[in-house]
PDB file of N, CA and C in Angstrom:
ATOM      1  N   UNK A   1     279.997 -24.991  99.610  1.00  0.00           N
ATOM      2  CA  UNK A   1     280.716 -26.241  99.771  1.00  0.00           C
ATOM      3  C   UNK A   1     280.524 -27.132  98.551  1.00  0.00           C
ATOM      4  N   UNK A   2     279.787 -27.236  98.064  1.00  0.00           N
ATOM      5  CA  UNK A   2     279.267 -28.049  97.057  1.00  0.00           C
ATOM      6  C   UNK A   2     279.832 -27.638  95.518  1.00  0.00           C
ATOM      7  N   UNK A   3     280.400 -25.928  95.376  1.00  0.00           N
ATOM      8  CA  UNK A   3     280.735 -25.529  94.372  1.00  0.00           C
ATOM      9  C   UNK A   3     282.242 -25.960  94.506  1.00  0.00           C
ATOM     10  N   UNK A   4     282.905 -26.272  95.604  1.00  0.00           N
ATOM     11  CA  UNK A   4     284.046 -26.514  95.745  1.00  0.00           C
ATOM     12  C   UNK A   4     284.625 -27.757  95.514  1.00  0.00           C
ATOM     13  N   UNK A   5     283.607 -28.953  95.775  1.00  0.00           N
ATOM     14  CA  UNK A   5     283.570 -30.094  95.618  1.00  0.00           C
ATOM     15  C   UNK A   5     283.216 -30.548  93.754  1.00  0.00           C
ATOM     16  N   UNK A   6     282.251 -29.453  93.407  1.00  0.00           N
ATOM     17  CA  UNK A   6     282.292 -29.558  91.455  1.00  0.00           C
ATOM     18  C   UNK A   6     283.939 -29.395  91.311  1.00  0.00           C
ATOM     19  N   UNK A   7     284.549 -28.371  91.755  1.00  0.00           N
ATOM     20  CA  UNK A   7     285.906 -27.906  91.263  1.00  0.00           C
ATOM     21  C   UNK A   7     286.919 -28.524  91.023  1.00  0.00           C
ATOM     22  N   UNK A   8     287.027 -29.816  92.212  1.00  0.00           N
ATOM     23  CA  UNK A   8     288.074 -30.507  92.623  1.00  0.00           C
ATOM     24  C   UNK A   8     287.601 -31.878  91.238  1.00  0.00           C
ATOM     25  N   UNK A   9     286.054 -31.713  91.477  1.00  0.00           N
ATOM     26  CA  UNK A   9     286.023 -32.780  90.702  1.00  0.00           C
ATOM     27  C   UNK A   9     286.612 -32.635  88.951  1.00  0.00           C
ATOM     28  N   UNK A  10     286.368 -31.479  88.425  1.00  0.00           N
ATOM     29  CA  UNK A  10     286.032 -31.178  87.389  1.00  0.00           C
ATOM     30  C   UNK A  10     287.649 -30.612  86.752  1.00  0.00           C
ATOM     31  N   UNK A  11     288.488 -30.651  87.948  1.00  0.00           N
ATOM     32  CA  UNK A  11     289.960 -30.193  88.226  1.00  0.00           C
ATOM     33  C   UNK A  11     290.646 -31.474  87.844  1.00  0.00           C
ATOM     34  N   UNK A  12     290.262 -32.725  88.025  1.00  0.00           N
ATOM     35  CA  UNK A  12     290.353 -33.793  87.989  1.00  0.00           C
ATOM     36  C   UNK A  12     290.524 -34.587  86.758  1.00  0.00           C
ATOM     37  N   UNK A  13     289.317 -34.446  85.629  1.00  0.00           N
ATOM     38  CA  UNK A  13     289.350 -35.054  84.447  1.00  0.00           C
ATOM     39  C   UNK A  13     289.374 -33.588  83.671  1.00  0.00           C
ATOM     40  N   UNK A  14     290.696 -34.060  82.612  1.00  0.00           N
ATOM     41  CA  UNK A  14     291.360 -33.184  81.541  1.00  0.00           C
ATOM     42  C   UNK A  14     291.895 -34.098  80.401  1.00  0.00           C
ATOM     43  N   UNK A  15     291.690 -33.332  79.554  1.00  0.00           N
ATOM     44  CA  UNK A  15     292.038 -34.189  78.219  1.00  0.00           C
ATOM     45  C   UNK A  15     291.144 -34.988  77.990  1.00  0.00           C
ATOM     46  N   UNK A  16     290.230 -34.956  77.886  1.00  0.00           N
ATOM     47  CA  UNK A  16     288.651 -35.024  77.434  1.00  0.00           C
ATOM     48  C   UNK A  16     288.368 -36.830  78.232  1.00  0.00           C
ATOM     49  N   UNK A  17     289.268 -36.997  79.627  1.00  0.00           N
ATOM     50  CA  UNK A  17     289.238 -37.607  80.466  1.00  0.00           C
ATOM     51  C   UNK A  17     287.567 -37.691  81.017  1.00  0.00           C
ATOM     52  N   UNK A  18     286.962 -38.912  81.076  1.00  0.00           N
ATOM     53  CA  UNK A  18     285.648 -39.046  81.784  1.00  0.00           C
ATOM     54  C   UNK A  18     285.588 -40.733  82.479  1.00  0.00           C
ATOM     55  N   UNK A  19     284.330 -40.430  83.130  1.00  0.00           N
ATOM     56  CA  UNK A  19     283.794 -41.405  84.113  1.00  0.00           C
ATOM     57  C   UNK A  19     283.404 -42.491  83.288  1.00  0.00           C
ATOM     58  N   UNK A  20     283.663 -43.617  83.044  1.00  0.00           N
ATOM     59  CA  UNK A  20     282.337 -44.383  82.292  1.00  0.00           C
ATOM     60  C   UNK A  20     282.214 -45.801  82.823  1.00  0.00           C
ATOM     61  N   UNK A  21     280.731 -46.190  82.989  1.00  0.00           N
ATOM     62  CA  UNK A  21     280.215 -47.900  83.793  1.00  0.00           C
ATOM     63  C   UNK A  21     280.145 -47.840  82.440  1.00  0.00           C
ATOM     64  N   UNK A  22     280.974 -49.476  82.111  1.00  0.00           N
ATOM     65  CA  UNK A  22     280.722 -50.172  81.349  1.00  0.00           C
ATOM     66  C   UNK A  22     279.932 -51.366  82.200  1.00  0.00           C
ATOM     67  N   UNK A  23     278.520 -51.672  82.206  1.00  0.00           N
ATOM     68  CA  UNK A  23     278.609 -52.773  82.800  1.00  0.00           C
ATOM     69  C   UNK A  23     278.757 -54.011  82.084  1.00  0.00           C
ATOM     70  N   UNK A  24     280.130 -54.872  82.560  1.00  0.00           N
ATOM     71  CA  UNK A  24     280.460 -55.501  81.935  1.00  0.00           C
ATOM     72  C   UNK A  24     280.577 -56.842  82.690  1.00  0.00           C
ATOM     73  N   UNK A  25     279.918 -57.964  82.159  1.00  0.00           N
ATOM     74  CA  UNK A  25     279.133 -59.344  83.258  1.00  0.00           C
ATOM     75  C   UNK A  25     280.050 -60.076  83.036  1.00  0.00           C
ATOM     76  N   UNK A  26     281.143 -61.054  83.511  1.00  0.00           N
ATOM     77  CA  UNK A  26     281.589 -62.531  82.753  1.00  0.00           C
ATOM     78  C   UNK A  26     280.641 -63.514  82.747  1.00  0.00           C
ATOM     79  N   UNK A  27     280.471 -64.139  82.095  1.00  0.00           N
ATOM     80  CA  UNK A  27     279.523 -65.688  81.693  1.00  0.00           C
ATOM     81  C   UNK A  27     280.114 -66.664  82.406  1.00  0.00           C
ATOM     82  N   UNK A  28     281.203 -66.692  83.142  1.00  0.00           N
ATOM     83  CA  UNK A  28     281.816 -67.707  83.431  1.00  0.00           C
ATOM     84  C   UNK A  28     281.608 -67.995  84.846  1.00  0.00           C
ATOM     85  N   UNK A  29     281.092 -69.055  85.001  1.00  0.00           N
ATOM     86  CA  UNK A  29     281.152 -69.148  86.743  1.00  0.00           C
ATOM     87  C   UNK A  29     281.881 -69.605  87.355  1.00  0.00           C
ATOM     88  N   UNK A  30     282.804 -68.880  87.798  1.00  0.00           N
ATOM     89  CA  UNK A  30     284.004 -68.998  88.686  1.00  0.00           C
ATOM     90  C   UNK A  30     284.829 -70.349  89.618  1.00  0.00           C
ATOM     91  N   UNK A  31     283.420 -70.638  90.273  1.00  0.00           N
ATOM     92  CA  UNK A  31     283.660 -71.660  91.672  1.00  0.00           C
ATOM     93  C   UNK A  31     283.419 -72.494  90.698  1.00  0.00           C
ATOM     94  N   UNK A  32     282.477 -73.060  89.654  1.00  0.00           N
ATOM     95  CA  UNK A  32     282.201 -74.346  88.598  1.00  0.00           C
ATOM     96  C   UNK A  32     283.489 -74.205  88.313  1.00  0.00           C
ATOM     97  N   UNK A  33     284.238 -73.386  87.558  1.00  0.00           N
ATOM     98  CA  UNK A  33     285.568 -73.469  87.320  1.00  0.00           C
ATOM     99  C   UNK A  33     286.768 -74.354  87.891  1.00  0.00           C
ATOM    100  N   UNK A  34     286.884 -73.708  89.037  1.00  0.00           N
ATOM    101  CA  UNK A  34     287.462 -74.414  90.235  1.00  0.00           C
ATOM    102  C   UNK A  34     287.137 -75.360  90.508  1.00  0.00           C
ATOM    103  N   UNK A  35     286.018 -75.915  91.131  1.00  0.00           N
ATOM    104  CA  UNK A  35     285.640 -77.044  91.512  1.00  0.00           C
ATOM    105  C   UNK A  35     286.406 -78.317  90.261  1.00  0.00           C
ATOM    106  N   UNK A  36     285.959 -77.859  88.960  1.00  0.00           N
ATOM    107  CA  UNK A  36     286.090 -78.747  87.655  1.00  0.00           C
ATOM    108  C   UNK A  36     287.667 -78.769  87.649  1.00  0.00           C
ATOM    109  N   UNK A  37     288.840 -78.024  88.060  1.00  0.00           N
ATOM    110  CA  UNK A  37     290.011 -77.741  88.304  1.00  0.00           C
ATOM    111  C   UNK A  37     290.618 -78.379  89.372  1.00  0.00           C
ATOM    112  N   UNK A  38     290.170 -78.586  90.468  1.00  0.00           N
ATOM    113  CA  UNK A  38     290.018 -79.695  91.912  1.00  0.00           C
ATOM    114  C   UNK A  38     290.071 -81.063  91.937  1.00  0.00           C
ATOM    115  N   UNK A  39     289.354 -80.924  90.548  1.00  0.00           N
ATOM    116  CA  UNK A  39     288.543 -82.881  90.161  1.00  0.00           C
ATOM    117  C   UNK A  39     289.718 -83.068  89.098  1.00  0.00           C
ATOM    118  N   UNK A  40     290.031 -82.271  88.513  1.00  0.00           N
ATOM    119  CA  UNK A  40     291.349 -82.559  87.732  1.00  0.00           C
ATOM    120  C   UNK A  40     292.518 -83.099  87.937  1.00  0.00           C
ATOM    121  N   UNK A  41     292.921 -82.334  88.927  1.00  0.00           N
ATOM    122  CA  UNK A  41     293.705 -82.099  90.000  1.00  0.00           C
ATOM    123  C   UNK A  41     293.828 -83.735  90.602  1.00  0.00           C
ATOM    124  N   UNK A  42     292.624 -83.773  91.317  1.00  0.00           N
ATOM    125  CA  UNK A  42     292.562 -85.125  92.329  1.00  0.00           C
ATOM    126  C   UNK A  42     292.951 -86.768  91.290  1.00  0.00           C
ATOM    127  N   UNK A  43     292.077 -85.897  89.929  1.00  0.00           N
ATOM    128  CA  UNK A  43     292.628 -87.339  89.043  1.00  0.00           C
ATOM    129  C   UNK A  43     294.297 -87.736  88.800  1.00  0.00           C
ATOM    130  N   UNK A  44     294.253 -86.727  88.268  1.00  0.00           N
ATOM    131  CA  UNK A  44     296.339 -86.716  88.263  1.00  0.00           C
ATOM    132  C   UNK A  44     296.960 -87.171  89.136  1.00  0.00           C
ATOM    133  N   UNK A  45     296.546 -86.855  90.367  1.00  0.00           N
ATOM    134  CA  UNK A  45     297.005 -86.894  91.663  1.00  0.00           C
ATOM    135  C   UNK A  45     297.233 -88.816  91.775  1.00  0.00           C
ATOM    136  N   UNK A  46     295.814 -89.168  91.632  1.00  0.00           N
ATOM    137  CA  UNK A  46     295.399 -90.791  91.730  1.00  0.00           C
ATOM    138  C   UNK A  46     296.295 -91.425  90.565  1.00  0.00           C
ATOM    139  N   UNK A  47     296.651 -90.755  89.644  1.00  0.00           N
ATOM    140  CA  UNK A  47     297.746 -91.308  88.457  1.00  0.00           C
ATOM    141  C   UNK A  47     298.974 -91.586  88.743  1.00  0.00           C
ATOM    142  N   UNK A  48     299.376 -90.067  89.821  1.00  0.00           N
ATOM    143  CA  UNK A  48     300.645 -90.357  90.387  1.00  0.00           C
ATOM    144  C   UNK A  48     300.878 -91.295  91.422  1.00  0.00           C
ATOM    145  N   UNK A  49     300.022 -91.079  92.184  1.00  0.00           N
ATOM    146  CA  UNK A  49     300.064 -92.665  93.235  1.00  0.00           C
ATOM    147  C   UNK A  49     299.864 -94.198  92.579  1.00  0.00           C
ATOM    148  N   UNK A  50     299.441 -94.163  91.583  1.00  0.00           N
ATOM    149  CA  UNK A  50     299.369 -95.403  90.909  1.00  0.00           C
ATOM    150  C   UNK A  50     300.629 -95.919  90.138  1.00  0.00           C
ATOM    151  N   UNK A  51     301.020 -95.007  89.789  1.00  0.00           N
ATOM    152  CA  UNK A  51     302.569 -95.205  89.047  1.00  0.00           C
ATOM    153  C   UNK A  51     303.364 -95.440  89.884  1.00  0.00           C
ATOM    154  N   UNK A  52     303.562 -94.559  91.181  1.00  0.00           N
ATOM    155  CA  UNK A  52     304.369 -94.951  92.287  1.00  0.00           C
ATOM    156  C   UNK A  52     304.776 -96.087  92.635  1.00  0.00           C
ATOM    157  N   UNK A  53     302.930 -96.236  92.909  1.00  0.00           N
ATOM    158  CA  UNK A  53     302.870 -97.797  93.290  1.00  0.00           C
ATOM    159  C   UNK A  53     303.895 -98.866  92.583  1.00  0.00           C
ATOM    160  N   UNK A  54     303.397 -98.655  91.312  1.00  0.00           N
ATOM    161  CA  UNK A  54     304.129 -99.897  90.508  1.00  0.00           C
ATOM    162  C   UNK A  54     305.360 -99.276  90.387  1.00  0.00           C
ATOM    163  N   UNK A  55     306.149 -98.569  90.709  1.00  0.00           N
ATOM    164  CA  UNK A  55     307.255 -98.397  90.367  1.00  0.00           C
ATOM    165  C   UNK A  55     307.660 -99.122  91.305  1.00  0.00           C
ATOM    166  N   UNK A  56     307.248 -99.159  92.765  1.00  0.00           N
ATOM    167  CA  UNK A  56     308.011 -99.441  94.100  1.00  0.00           C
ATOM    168  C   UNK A  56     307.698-101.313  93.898  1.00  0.00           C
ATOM    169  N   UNK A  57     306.388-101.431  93.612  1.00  0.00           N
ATOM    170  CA  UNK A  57     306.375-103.150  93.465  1.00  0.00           C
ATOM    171  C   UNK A  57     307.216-103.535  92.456  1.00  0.00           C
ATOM    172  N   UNK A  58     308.061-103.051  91.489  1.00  0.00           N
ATOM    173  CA  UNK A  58     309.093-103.377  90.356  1.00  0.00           C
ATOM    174  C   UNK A  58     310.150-103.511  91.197  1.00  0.00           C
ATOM    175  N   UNK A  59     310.599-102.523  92.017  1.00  0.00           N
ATOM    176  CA  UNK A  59     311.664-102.354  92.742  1.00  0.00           C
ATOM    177  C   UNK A  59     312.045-103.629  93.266  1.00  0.00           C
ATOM    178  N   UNK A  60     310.627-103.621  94.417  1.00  0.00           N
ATOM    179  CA  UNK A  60     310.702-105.034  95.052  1.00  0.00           C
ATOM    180  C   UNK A  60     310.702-106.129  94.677  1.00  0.00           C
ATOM    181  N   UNK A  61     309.730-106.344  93.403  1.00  0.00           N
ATOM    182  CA  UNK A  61     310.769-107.650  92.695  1.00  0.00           C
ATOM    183  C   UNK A  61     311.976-107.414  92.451  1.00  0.00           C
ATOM    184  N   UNK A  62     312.121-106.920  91.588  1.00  0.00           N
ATOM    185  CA  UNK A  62     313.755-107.185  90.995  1.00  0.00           C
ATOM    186  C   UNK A  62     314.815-106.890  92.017  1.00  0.00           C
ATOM    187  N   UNK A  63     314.378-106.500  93.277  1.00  0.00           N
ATOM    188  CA  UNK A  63     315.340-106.463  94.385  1.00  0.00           C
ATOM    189  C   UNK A  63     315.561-107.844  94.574  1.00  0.00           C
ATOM    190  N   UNK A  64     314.018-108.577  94.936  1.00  0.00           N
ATOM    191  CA  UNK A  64     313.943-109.569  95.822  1.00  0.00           C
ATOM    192  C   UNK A  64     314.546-111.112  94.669  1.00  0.00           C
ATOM    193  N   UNK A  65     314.662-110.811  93.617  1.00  0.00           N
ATOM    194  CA  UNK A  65     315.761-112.206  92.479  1.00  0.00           C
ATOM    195  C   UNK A  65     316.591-112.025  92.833  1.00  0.00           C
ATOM    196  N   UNK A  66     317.587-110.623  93.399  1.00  0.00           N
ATOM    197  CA  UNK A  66     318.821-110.714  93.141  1.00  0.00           C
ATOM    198  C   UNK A  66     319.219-111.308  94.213  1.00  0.00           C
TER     199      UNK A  66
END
């Protein structure tokens, strides 16, 4: 059983085809990522409601002269 299981394997990689662990780490920590992407996010966010704001209190003056 075991010679049959080399076979299939060895049937497998051709053309000088092989296995290889690169172990390969990222430096980057992911969720810090995100999180720092979230807070970004939430600032912009507070930019757009602030502009809003004053867009709609412009409105309402210059509604409320005419």
């Amino acid at each position: 059983m075991n010679s049959s299981a080399i076979n299939v394997i060895s049937s497998t990689f051709h053309d000088n085809a092989s296995v290889s662990n690169t172990n390969c780490t990222l430096n980057i920590n992911l969720l810090d990522k995100y999180i720092e992407r979230v807070g970004e996010n939430k600032k912009l966010y507070q930019v757009l409601l602030k502009e809003k704001d004053e867009k709609i209190a412009l409105l309402e003056k210059t509604m409320g002269k005419k």
